[in-house]
C-alpha atoms as a PDB file:
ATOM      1  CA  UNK A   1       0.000   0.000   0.000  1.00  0.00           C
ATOM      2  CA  UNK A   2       1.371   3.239  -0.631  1.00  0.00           C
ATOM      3  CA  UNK A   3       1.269   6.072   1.470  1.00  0.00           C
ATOM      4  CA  UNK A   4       2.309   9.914   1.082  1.00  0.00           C
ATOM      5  CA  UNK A   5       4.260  11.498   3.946  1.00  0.00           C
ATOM      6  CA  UNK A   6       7.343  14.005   4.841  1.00  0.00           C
ATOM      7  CA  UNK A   7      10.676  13.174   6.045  1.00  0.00           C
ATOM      8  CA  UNK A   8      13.622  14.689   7.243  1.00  0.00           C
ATOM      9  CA  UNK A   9      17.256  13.124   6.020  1.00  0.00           C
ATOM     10  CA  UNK A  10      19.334  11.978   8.994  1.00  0.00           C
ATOM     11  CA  UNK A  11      21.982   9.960   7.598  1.00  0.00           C
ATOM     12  CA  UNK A  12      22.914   7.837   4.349  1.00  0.00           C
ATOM     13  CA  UNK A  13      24.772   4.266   4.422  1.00  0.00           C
ATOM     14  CA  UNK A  14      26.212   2.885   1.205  1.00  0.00           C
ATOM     15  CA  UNK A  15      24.442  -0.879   1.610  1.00  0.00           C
ATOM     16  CA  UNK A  16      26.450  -2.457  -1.188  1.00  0.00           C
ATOM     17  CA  UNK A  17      27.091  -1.605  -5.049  1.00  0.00           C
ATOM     18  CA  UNK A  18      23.409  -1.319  -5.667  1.00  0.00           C
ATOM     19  CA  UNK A  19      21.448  -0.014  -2.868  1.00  0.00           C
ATOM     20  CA  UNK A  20      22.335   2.862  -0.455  1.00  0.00           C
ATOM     21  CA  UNK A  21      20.269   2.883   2.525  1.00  0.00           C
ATOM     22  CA  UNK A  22      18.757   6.448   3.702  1.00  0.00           C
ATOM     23  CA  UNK A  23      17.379   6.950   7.226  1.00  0.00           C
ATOM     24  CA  UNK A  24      14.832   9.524   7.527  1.00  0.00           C
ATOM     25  CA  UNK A  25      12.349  10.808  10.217  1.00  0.00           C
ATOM     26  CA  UNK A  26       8.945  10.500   8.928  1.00  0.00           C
ATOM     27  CA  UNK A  27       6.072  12.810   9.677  1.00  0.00           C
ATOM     28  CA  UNK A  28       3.725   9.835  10.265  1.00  0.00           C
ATOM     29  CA  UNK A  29       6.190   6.578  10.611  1.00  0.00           C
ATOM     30  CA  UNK A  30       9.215   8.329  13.260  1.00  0.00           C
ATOM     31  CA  UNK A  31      12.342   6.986  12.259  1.00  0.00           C
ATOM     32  CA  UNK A  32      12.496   4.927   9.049  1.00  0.00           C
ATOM     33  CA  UNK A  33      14.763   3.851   6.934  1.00  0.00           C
ATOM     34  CA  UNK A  34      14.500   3.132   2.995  1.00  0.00           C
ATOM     35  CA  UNK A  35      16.513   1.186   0.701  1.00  0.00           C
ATOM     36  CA  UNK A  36      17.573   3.090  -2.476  1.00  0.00           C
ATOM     37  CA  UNK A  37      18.848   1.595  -6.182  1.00  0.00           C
ATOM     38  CA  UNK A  38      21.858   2.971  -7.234  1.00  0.00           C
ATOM     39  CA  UNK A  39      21.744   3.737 -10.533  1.00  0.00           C
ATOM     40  CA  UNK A  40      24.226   4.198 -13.393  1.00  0.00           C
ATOM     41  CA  UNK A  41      23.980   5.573 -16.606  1.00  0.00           C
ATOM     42  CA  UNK A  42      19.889   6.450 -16.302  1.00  0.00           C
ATOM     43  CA  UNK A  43      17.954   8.744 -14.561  1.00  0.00           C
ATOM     44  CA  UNK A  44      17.039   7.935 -11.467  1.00  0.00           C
ATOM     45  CA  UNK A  45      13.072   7.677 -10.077  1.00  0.00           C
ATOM     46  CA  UNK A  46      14.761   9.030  -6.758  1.00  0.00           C
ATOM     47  CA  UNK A  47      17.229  11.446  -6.755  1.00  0.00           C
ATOM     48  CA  UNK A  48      20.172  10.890  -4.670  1.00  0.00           C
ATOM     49  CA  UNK A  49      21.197  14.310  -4.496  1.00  0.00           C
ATOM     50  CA  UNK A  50      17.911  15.181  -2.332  1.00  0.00           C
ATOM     51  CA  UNK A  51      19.278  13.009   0.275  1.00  0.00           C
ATOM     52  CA  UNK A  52      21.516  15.762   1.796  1.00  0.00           C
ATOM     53  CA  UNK A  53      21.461  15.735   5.779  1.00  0.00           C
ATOM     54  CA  UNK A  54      18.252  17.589   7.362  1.00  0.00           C
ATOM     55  CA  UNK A  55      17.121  18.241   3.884  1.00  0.00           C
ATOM     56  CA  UNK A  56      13.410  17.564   3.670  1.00  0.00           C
ATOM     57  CA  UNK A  57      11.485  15.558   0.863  1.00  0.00           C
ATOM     58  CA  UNK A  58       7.423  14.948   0.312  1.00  0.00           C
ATOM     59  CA  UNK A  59       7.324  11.543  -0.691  1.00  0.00           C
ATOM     60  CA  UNK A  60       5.156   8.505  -2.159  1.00  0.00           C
ATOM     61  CA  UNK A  61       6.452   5.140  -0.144  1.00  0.00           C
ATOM     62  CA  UNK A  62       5.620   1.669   0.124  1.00  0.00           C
ATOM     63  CA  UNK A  63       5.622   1.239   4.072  1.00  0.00           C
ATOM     64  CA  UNK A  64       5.086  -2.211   5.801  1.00  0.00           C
ATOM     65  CA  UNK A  65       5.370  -2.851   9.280  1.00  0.00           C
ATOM     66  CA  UNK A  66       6.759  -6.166   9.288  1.00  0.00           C
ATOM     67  CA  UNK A  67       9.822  -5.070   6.990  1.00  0.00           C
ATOM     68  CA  UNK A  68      12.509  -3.638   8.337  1.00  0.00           C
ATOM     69  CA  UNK A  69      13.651  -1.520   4.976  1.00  0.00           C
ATOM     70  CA  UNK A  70      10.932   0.465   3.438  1.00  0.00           C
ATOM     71  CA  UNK A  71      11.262   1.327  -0.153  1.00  0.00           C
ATOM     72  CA  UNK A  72      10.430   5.128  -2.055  1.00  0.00           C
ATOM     73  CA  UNK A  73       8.428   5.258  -5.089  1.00  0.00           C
ATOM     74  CA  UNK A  74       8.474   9.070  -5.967  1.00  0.00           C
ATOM     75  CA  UNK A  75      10.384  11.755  -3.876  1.00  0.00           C
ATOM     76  CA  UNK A  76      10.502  15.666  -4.628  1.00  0.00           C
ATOM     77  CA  UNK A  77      12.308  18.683  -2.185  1.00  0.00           C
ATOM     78  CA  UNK A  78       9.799  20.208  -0.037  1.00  0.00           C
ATOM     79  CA  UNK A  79      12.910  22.579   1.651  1.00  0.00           C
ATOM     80  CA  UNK A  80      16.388  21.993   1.645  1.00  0.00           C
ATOM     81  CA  UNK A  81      19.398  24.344   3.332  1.00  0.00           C
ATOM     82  CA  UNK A  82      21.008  26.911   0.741  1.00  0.00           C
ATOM     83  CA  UNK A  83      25.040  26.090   0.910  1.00  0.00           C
ATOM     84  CA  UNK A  84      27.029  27.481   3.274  1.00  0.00           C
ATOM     85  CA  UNK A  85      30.152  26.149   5.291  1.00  0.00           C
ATOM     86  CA  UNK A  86      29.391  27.208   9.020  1.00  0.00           C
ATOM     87  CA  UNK A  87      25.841  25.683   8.338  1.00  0.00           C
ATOM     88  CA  UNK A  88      26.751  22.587   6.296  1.00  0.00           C
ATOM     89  CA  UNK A  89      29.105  21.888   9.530  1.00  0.00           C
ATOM     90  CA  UNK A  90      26.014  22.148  12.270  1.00  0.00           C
ATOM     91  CA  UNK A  91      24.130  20.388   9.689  1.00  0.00           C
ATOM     92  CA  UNK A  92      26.091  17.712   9.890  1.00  0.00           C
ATOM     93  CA  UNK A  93      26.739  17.180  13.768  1.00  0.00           C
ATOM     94  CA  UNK A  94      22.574  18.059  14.094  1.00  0.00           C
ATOM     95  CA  UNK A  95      22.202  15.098  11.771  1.00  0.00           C
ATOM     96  CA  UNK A  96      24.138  12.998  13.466  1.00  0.00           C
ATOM     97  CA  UNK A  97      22.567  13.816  16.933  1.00  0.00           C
ATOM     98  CA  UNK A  98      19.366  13.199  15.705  1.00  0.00           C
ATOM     99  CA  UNK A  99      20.210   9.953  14.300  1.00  0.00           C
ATOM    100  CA  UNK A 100      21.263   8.783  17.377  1.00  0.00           C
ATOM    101  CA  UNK A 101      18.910   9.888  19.638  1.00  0.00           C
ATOM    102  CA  UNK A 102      15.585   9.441  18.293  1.00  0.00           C
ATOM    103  CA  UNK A 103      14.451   5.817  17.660  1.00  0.00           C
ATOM    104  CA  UNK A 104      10.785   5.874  17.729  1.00  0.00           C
ATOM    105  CA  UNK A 105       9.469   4.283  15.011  1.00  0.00           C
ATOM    106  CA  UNK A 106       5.916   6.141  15.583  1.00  0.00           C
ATOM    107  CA  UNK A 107       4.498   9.015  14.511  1.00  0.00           C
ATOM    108  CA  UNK A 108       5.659  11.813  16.794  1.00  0.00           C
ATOM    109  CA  UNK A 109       4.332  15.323  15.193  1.00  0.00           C
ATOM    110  CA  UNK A 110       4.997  18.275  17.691  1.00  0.00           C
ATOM    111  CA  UNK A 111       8.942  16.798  17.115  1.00  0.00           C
ATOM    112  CA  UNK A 112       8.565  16.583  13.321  1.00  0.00           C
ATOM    113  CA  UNK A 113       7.315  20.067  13.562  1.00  0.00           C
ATOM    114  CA  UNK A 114      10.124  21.171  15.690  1.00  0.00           C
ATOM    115  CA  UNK A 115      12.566  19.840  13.549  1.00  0.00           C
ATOM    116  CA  UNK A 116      10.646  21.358  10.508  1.00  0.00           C
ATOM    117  CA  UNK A 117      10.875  24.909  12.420  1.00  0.00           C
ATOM    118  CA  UNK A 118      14.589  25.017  13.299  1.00  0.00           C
ATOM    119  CA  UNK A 119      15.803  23.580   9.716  1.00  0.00           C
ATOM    120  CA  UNK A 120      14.106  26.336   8.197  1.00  0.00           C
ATOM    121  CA  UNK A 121      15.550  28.692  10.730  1.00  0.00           C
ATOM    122  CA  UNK A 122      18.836  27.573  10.684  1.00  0.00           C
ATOM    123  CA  UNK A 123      18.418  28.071   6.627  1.00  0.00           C
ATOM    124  CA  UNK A 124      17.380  31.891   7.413  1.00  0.00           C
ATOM    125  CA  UNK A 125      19.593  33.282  10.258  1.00  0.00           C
ATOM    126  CA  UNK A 126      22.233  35.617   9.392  1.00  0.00           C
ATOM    127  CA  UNK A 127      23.085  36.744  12.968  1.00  0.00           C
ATOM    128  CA  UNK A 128      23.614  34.471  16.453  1.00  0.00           C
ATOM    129  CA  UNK A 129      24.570  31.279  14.610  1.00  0.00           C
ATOM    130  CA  UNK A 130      27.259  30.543  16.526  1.00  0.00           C
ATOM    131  CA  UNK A 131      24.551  29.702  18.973  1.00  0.00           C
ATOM    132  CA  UNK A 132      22.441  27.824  16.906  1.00  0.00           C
ATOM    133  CA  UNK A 133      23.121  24.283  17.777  1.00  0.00           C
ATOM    134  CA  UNK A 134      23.290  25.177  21.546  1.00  0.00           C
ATOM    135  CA  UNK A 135      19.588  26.354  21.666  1.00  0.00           C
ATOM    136  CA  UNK A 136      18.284  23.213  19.301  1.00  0.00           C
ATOM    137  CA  UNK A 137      19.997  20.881  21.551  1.00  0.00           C
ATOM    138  CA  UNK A 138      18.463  22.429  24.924  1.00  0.00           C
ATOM    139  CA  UNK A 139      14.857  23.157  22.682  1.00  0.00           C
ATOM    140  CA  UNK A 140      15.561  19.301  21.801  1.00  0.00           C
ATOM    141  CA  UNK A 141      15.490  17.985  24.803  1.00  0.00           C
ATOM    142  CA  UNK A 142      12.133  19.065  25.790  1.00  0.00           C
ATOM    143  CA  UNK A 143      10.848  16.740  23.094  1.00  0.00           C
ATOM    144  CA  UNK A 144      12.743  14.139  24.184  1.00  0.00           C
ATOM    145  CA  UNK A 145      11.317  14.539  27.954  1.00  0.00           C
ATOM    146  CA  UNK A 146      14.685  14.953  29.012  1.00  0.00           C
ATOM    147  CA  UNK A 147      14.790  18.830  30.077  1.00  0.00           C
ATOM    148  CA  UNK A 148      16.730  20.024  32.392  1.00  0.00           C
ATOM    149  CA  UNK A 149      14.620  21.860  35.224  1.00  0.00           C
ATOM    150  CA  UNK A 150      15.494  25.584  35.287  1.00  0.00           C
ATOM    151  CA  UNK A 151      13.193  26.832  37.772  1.00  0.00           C
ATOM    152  CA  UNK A 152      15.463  25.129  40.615  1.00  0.00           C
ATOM    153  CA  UNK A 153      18.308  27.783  39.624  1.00  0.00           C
ATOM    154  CA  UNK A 154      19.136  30.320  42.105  1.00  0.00           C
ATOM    155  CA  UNK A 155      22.670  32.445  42.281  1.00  0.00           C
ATOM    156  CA  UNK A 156      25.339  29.721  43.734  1.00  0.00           C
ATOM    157  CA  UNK A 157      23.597  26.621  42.880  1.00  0.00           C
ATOM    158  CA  UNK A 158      24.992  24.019  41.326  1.00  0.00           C
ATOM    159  CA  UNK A 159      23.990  21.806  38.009  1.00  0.00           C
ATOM    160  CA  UNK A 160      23.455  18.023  38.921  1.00  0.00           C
ATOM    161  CA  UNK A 161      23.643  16.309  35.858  1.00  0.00           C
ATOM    162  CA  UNK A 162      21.852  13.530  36.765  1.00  0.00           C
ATOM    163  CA  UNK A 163      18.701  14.453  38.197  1.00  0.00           C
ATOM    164  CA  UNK A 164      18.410  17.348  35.968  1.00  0.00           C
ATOM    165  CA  UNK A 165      18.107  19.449  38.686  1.00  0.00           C
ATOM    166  CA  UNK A 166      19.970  22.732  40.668  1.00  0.00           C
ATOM    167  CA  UNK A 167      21.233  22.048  43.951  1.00  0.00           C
ATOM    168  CA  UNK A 168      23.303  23.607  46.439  1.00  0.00           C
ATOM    169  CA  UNK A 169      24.738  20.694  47.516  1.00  0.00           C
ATOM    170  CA  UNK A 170      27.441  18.518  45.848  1.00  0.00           C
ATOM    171  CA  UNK A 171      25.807  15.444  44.872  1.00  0.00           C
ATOM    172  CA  UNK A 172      27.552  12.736  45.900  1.00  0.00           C
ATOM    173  CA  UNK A 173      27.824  10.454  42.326  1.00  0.00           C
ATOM    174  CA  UNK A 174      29.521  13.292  41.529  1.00  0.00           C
ATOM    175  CA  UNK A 175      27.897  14.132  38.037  1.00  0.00           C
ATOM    176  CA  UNK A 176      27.677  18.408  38.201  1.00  0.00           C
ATOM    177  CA  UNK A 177      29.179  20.729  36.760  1.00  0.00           C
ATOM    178  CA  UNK A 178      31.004  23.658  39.015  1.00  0.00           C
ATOM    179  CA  UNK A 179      29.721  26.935  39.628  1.00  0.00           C
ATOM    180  CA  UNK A 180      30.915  28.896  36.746  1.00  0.00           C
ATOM    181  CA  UNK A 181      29.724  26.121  34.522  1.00  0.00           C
ATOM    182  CA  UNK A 182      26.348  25.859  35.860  1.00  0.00           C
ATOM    183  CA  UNK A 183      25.907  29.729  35.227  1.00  0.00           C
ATOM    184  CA  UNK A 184      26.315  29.066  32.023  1.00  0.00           C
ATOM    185  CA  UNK A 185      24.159  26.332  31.629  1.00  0.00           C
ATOM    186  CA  UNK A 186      21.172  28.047  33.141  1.00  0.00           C
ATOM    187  CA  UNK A 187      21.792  31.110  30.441  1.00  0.00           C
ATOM    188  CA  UNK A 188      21.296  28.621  28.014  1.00  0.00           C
ATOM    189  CA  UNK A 189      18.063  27.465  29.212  1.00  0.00           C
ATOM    190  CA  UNK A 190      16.761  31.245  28.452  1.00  0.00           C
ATOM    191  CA  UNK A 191      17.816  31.280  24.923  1.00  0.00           C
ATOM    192  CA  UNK A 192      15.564  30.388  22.114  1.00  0.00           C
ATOM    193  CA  UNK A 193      16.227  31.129  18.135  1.00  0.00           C
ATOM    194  CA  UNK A 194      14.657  34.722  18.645  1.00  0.00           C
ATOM    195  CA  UNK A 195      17.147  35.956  21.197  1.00  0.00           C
ATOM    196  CA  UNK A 196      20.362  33.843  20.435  1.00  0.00           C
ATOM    197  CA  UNK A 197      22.069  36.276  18.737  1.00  0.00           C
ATOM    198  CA  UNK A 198      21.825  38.689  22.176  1.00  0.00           C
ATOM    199  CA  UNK A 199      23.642  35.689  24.296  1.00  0.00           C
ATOM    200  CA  UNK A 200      28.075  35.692  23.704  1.00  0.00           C
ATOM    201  CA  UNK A 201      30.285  33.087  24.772  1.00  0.00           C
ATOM    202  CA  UNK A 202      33.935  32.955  25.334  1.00  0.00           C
ATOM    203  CA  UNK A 203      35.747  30.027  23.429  1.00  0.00           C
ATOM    204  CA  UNK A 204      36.759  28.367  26.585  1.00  0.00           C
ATOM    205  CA  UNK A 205      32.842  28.563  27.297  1.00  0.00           C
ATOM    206  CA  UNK A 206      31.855  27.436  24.194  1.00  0.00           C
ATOM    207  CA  UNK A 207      33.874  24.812  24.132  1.00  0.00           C
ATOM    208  CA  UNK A 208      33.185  23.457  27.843  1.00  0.00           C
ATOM    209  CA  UNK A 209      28.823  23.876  26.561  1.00  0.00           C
ATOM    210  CA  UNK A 210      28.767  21.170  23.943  1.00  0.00           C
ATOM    211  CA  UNK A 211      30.836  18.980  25.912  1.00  0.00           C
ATOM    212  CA  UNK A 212      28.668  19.567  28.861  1.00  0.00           C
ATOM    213  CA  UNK A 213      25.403  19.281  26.632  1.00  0.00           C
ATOM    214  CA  UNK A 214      26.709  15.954  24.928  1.00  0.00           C
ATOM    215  CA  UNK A 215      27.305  14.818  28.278  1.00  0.00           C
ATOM    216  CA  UNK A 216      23.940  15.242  29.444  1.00  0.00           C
ATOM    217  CA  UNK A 217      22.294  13.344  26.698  1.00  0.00           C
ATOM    218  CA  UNK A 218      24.588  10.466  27.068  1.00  0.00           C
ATOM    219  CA  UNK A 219      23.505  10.235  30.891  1.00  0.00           C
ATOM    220  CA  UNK A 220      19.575  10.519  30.200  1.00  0.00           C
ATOM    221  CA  UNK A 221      19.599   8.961  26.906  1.00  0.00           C
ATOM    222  CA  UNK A 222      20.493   5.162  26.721  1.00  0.00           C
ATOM    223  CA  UNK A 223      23.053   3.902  24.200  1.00  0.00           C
ATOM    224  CA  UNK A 224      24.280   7.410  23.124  1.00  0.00           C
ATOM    225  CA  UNK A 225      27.302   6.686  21.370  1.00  0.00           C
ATOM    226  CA  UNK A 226      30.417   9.171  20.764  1.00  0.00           C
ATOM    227  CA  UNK A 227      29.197  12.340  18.318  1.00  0.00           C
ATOM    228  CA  UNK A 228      31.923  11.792  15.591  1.00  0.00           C
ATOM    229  CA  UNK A 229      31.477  15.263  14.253  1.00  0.00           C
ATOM    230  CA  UNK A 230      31.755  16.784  17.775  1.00  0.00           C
ATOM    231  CA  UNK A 231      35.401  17.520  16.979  1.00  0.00           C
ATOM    232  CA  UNK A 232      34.688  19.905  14.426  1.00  0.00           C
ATOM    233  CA  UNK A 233      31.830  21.595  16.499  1.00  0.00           C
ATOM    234  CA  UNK A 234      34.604  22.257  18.839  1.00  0.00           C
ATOM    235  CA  UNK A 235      36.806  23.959  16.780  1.00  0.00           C
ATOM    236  CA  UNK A 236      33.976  25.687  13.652  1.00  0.00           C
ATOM    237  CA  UNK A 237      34.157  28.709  15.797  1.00  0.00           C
ATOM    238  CA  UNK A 238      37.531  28.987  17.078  1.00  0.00           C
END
């Protein structure tokens, strides 16, 4: 049977010399992933060159629960991000976030839309991008249920990384992050895509954020692997 939905592109894997496998977060299957011909010498049906990370396609599938790799019958861009290097980079480690975290294979549509929101934002902003991935990681983790609870912040206090929570006490696992750190942390949860551009960071700060962000994840999250692009995160806006 077919069916007509959106998806968002979270990450290609060459299958073998035929087939290239593309998963994709569906507006009404989650996370799915479709098998794709490679073809030579002919036009394709499907393009591959729509299948650029977080670029978005309206498509005709052929979806059946009981397989594992769903196949596309017609594709077409619905909104993909214009080229630019700074982007293309937080494309890429977004992408690769995403791919990790979300594995709901269910129709989840306040996240589709969220995802549908930023991409198109991130395509936009001139100003406060430096800041972009920061604020769709925090804004992220509301969707995942994850957030971290802000209105426990007062001056002095403490972030406990595990139970998401500020504290005045050292907790004793150990999991917090100092002070300084923790100031910085509760700035973030204040930012949003309209105001990012207002908020600065220091490189040292910058740099200790994702790090402290990724960390998070990895302790709410189960199996959150290492962030490969993470590396050049850390040093796009050096």
């Amino acid at each position: 049977m077919l069916h007509k939905t959106k998806g968002i592109v979270l990450h290609t894997l060459p299958y073998n010399d035929k087939y290239t496998i593309i998963t994709m977060y569906t507006y009404d299957f989650g996370r799915t992933s479709y098998i794709l011909p490679n073809t030579h010498g002919r036009k394709p049906k499907v393009s591959r060159a729509l299948m650029q990370p977080l670029s978005i396609i309206e498509m005709e599938v052929e979806h059946l629960n009981s397989r594992d790799l769903q196949r596309i019958k017609e594709a077409k861009s619905v909104y993909h991000l214009q080229y630019n290097p700074i982007k293309s980079a937080i494309t890429l480690f977004l992408s690769e976030v995403l791919y990790r975290v979300i594995q709901e294979k269910e129709a989840n549509h306040p996240l589709f839309d969220y995802l549908f929101h930023s991409i198109k934002w991130l395509d936009i902003a001139s100003d406060g991008i430096a800041n972009f991935h920061l604020t769709f990681l925090f804004q992220l983790s509301t969707h995942l249920g994850i957030q971290p609870n802000g209105e426990s912040y007062k001056n002095g206090y403490i972030f406990d990384l595990s139970n998401s929570v500020f504290t005045n006490t050292v907790p004793e696992h150990g999991n917090y992050l100092n002070k300084e750190d923790s100031i910085v942390f509760y700035r973030l949860l204040r930012m949003n895509y309209e105001n990012m551009v207002l908020y600065t960071f220091t490189r040292q700060e910058r740099t200790g954020i994702i790090r402290h962000i990724i960390e998070y994840y990895r302790r709410h999250l189960s199996d959150f692997p290492e962030v490969k692009s993470l590396s050049i995160m850390q040093s796009l806006f050096d």
